[in-house]
N, C-alpha and C. Protein backbone atom coordinates (compact mmCIF):
# COMPACT_ATOMS: atom_id res chain seq x y z
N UNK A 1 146.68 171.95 61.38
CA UNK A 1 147.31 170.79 61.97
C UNK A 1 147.30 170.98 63.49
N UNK A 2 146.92 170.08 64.41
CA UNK A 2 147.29 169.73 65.79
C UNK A 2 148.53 170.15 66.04
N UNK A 3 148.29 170.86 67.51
CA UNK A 3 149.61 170.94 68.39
C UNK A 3 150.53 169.77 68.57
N UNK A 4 149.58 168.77 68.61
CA UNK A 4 150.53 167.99 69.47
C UNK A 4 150.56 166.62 68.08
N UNK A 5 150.27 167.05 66.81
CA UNK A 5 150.94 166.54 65.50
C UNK A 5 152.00 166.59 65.24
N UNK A 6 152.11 168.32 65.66
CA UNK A 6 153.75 168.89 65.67
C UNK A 6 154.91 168.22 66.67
N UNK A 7 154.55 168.36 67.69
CA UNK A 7 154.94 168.92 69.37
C UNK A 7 154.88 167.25 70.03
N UNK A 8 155.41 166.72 70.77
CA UNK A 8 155.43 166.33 72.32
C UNK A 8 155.13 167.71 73.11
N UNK A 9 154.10 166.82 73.85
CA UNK A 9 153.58 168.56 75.10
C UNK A 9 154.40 168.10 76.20
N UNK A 10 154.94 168.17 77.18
CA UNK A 10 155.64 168.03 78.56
C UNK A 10 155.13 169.21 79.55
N UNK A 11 155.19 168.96 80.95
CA UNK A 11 154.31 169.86 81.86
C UNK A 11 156.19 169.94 82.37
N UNK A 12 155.45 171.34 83.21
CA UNK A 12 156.97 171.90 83.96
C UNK A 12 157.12 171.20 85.25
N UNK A 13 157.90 171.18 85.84
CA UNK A 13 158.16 170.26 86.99
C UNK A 13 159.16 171.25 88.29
N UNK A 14 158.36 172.10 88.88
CA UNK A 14 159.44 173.09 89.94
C UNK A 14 158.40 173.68 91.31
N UNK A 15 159.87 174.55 91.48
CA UNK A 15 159.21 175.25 93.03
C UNK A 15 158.76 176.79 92.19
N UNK A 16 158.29 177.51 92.84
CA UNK A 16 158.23 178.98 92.85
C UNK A 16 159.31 179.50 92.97
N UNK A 17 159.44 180.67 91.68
CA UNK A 17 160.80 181.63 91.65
C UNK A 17 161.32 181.88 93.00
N UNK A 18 160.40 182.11 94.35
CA UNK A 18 161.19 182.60 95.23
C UNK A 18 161.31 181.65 96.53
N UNK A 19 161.57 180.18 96.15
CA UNK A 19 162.17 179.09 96.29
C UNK A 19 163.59 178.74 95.99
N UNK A 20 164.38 179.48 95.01
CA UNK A 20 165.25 179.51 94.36
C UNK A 20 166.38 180.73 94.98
N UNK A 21 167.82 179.62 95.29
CA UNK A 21 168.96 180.72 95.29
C UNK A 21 169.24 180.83 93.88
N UNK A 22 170.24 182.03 93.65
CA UNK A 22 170.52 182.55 92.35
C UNK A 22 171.80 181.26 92.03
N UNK A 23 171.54 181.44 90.53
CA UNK A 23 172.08 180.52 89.90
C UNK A 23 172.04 180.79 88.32
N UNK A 24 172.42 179.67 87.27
CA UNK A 24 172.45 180.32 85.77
C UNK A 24 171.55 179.82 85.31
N UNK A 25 170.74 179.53 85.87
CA UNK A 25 169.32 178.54 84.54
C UNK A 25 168.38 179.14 84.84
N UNK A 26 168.08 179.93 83.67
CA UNK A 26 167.02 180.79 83.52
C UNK A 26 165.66 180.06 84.00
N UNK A 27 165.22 181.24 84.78
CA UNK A 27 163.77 180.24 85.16
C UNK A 27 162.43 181.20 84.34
N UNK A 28 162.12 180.24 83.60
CA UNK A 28 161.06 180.91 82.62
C UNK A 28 159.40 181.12 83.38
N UNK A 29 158.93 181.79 83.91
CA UNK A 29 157.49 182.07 84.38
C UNK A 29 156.50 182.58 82.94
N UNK A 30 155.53 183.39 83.59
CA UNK A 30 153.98 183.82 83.15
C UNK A 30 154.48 185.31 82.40
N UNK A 31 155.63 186.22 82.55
CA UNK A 31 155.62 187.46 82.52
C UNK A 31 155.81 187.05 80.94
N UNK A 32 155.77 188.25 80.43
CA UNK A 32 156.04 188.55 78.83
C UNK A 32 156.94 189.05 78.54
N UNK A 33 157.44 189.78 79.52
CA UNK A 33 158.67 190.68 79.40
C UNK A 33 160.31 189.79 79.69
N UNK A 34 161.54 190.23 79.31
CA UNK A 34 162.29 189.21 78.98
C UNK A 34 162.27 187.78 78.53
N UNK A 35 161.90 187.31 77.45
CA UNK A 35 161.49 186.36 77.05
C UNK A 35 160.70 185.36 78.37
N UNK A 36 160.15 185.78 79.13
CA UNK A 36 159.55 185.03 80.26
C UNK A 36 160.76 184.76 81.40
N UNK A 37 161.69 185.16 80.83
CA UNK A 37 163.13 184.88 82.36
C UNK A 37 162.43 185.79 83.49
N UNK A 38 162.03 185.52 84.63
CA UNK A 38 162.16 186.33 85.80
C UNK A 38 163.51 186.34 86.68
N UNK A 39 164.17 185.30 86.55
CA UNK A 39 165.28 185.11 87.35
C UNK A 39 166.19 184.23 86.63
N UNK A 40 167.56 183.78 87.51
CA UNK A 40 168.22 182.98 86.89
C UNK A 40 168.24 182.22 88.58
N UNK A 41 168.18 181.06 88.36
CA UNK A 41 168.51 179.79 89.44
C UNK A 41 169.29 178.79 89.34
N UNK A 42 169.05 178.25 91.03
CA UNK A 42 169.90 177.25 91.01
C UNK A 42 168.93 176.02 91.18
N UNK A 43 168.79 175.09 89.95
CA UNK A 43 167.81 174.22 90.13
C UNK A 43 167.76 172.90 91.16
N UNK A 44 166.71 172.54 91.82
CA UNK A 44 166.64 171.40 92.45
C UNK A 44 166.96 169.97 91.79
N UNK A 45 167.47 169.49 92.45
CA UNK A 45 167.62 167.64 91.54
C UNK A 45 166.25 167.30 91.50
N UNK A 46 165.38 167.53 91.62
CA UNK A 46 163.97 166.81 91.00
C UNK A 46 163.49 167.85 89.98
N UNK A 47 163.47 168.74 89.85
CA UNK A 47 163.00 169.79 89.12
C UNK A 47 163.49 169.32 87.69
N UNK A 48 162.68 169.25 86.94
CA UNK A 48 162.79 169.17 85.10
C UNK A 48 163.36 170.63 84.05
N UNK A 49 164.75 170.06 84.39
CA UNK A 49 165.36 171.38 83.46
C UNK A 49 165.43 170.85 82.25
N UNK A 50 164.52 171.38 81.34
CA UNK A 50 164.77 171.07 79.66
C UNK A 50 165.89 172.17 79.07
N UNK A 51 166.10 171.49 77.76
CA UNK A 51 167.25 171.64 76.67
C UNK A 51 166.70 172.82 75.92
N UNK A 52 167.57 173.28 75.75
CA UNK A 52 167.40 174.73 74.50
C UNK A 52 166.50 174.31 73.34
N UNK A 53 165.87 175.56 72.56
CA UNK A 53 165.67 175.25 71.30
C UNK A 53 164.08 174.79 71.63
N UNK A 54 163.32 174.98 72.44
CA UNK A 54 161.76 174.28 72.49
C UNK A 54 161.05 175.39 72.85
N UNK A 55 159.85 175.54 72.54
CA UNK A 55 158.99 176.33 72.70
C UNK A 55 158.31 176.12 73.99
N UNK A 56 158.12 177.37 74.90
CA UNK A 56 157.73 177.40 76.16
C UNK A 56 156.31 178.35 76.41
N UNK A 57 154.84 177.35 76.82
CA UNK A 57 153.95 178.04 76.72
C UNK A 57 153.81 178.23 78.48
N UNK A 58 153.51 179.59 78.66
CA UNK A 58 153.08 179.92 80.28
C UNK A 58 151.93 179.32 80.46
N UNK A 59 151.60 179.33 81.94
CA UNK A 59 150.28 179.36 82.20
C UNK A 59 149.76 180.28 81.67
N UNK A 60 149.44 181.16 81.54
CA UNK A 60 148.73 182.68 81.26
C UNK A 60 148.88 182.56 79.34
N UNK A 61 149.29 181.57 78.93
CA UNK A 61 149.15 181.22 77.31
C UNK A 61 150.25 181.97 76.48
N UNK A 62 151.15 182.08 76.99
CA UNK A 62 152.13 183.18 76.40
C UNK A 62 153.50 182.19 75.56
N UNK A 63 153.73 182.44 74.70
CA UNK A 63 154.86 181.34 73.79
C UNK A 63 156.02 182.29 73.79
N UNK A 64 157.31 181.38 74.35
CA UNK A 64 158.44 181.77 73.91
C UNK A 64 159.43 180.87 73.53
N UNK A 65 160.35 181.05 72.79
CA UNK A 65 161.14 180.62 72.64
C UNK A 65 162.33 180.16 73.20
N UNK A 66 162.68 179.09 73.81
CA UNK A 66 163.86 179.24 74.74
C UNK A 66 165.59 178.55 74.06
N UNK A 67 166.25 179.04 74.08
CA UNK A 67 167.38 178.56 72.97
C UNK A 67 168.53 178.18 73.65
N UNK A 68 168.65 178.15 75.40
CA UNK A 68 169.20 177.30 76.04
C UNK A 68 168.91 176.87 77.28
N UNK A 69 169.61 175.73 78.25
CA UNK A 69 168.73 175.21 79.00
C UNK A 69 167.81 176.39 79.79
N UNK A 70 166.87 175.66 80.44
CA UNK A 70 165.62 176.32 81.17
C UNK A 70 164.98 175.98 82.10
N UNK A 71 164.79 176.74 82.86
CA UNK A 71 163.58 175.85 84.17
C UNK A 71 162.86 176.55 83.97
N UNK A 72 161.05 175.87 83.60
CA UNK A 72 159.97 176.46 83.13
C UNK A 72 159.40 176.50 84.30
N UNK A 73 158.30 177.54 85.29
CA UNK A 73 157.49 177.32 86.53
C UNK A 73 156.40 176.08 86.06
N UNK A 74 156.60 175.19 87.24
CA UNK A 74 155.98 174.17 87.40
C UNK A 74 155.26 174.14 88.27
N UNK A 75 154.36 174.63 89.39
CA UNK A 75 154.09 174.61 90.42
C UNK A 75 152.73 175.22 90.37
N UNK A 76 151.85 174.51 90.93
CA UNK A 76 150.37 174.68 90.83
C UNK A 76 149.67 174.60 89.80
N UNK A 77 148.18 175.66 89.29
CA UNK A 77 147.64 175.93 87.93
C UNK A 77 147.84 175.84 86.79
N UNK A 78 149.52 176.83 87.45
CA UNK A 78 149.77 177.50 85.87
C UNK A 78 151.13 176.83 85.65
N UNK A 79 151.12 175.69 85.53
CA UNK A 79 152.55 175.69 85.21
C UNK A 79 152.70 175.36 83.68
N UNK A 80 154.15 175.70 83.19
CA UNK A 80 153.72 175.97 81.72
C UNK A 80 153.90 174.00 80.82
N UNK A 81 153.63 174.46 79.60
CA UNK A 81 153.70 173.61 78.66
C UNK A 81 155.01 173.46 78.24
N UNK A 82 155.59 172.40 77.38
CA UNK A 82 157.00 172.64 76.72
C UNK A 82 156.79 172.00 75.69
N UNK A 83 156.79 172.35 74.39
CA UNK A 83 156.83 171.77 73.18
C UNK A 83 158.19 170.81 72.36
N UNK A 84 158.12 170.25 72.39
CA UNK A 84 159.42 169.48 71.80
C UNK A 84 159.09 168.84 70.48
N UNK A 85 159.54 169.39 69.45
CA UNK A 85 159.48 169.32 68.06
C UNK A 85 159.22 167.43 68.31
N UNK A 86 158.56 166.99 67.04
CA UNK A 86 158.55 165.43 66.99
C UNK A 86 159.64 165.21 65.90
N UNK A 87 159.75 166.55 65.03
CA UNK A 87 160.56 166.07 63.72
C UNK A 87 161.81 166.97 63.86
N UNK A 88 163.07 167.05 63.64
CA UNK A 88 163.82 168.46 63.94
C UNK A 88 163.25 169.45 63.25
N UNK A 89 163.29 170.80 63.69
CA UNK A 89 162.71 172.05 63.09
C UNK A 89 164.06 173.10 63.54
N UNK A 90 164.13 173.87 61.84
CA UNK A 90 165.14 175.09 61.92
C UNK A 90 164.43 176.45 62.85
N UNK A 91 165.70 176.79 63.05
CA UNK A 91 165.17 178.10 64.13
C UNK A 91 163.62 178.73 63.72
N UNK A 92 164.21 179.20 62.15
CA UNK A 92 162.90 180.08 61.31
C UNK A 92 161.51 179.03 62.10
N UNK A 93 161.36 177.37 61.51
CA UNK A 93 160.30 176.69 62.19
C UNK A 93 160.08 176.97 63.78
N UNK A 94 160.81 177.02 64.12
CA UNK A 94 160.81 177.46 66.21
C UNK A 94 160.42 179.08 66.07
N UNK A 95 160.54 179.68 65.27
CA UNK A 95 160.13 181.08 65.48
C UNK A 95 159.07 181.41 65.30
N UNK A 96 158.48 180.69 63.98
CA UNK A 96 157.50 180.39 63.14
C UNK A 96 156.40 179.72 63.70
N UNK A 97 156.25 178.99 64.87
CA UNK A 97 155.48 178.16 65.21
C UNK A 97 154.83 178.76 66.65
N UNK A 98 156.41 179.96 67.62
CA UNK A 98 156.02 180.19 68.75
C UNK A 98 155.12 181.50 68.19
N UNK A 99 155.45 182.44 67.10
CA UNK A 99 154.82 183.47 67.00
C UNK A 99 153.54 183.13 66.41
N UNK A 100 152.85 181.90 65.10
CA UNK A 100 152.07 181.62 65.54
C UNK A 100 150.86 181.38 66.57
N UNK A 101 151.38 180.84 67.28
CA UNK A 101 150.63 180.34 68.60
C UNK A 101 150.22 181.41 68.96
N UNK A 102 151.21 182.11 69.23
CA UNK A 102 150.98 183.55 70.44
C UNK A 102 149.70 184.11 69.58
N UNK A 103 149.80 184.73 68.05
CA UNK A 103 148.98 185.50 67.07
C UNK A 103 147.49 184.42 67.32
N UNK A 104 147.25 183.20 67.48
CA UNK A 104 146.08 182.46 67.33
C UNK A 104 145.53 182.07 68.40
N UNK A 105 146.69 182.01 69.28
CA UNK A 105 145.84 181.57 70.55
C UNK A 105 146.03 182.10 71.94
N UNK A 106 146.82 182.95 71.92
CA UNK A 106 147.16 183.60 73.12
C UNK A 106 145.59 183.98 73.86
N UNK A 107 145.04 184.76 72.91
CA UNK A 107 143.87 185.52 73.72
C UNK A 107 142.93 184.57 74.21
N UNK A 108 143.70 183.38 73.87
CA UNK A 108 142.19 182.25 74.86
C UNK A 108 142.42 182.21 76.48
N UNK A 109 143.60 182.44 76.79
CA UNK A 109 143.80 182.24 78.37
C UNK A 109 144.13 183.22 79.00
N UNK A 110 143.87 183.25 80.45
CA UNK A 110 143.52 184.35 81.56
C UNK A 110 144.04 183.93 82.97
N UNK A 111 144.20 184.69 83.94
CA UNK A 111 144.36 184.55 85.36
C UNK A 111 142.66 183.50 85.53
N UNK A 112 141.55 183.46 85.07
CA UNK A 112 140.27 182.80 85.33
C UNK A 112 140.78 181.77 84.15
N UNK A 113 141.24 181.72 83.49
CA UNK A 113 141.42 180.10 82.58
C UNK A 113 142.98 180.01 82.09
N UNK A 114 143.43 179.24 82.87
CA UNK A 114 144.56 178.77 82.43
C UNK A 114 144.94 178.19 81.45
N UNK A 115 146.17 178.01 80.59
CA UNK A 115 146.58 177.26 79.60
C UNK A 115 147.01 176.48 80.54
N UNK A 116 146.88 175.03 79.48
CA UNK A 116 147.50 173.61 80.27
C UNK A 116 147.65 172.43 79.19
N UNK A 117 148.49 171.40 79.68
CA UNK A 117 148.67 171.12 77.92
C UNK A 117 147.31 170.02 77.34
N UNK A 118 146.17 169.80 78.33
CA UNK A 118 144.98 169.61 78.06
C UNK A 118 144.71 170.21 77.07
N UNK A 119 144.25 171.61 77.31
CA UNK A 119 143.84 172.82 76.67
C UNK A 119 144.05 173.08 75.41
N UNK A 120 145.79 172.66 75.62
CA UNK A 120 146.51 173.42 73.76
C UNK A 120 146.74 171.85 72.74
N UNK A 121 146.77 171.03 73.45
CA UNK A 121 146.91 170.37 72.56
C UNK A 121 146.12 169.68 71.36
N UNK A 122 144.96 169.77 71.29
CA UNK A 122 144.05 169.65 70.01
C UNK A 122 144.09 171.34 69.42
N UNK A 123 144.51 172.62 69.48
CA UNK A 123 144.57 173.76 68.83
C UNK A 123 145.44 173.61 67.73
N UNK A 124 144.71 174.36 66.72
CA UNK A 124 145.39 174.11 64.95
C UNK A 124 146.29 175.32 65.30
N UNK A 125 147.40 174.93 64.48
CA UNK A 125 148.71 175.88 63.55
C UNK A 125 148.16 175.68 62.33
N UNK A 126 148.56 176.69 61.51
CA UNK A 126 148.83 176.69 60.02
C UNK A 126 150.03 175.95 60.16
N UNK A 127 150.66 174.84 59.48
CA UNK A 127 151.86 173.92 59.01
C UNK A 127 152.61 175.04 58.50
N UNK A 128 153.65 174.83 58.76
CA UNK A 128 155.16 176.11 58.42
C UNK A 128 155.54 175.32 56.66
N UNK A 129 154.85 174.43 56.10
CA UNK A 129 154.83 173.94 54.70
C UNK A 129 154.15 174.76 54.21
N UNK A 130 152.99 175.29 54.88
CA UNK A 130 151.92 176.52 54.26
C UNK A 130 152.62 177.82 53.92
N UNK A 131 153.44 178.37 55.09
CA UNK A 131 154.12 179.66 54.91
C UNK A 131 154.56 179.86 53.76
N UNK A 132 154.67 181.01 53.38
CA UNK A 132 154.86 181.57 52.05
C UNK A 132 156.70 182.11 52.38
N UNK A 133 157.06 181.84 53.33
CA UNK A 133 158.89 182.03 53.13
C UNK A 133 159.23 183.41 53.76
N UNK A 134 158.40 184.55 54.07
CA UNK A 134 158.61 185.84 54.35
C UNK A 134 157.64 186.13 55.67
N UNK A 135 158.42 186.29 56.39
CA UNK A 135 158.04 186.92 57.93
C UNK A 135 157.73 188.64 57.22
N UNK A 136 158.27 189.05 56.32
CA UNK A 136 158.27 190.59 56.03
C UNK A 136 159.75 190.84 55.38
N UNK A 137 159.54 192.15 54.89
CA UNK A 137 160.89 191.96 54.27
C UNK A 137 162.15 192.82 54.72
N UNK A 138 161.76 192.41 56.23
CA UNK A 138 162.53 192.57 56.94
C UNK A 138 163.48 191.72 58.15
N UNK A 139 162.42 190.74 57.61
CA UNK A 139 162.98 189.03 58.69
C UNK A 139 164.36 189.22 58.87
N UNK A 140 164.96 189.03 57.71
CA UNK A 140 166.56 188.57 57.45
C UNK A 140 167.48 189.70 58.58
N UNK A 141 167.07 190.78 58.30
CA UNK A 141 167.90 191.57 58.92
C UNK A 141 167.48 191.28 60.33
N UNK A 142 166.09 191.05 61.06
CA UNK A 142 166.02 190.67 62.30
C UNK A 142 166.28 189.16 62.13
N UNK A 143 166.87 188.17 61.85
CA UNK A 143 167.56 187.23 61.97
C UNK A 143 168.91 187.57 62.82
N UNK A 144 169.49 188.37 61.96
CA UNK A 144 171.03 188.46 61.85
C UNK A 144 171.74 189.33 63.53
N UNK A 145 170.40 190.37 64.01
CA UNK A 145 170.25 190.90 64.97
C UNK A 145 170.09 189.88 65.99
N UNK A 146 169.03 188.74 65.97
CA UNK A 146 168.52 187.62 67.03
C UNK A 146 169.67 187.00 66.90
N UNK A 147 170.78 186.51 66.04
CA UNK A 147 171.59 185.67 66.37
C UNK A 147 172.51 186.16 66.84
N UNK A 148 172.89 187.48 66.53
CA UNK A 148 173.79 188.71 67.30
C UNK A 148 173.98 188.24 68.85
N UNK A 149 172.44 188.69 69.26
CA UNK A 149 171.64 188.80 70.58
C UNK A 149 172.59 187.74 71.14
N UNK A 150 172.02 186.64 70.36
CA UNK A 150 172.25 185.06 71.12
C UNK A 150 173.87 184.80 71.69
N UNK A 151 174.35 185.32 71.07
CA UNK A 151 175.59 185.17 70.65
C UNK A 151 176.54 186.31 72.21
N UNK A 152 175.66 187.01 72.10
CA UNK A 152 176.25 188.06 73.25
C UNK A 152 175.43 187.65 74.81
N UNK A 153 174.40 187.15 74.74
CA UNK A 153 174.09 186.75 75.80
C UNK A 153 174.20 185.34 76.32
N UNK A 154 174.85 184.69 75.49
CA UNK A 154 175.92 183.48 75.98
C UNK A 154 177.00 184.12 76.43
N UNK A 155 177.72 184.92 75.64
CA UNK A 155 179.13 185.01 76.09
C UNK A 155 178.59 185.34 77.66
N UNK A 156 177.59 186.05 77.74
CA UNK A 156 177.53 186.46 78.95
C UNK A 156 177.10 185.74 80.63
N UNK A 157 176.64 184.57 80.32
CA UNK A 157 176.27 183.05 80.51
C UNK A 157 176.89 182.37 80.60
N UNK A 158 178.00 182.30 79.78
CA UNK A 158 178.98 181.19 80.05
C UNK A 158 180.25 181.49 80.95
């Protein structure tokens, strides 16, 4: 199935991380490391801060998950993609869909070829109707840990 069968694609809309005084809205970039947060900011009134819960592709093709608001880098090449479910989808589907991506298509993009939502949006998923129900049989217990997480890094946020 099409990306964008699933998905509304949306482009990011910002300045460069170091445009930004500190503030609480995570600003999601290209890195891999902390779910793509490089910083936390204070966003501009034109800048497009999306809603929790949508899948966030970098320039550099990297999928994460973002589960509250966000400022994705918008600015130049690489600015990223934002997926917004067309139908509601449970977390497992948002987990299911970003780790997908990453496993099928990550290795298509580079500092020499950017992801852009040109790019991703005719790329197939396997449909999460296909999945067979088991991440491993160990999902559940990393569920219970990720919602832990969530749960402590709000308190810490709010």
């Amino acid at each position: 199935m099409k990306l964008s069968e699933l998905f509304d694609l949306k482009v990011a809309k910002s300045k460069g991380n170091e445009d930004y005084d500190d503030g609480n809205i995570p600003y999601v970039s290209s890195t891999t490391m902390n779910n793509g947060v490089v910083k936390f900011v204070e966003p501009y009134p034109e800048d497009k801060v999306f809603p929790g819960k949508l899948i966030c592709i970098s320039g550099l093709g990297f999928a994460t998950l973002q589960l509250n608001d966000f400022l994705p880098k918008g600015n130049g090449g690489d600015s990223a993609t934002i997926l917004i479910p067309k139908q509601p989808m449970t977390m497992v589907e948002l987990i299911y869909y970003t780790a997908t991506f990453n496993l099928l298509h990550n290795w298509r993009f580079s500092f020499g070829r950017k992801c852009s939502k040109e790019r991703i949006q005719n790329l197939e998923l396997i449909p999460f109707s296909e999945y067979n129900g088991e991440f491993n049989e160990d999902f559940p217990t990393f569920m219970d840990l990720f919602n832990n997480k969530i749960d402590d890094i709000r308190a810490i946020v709010e």
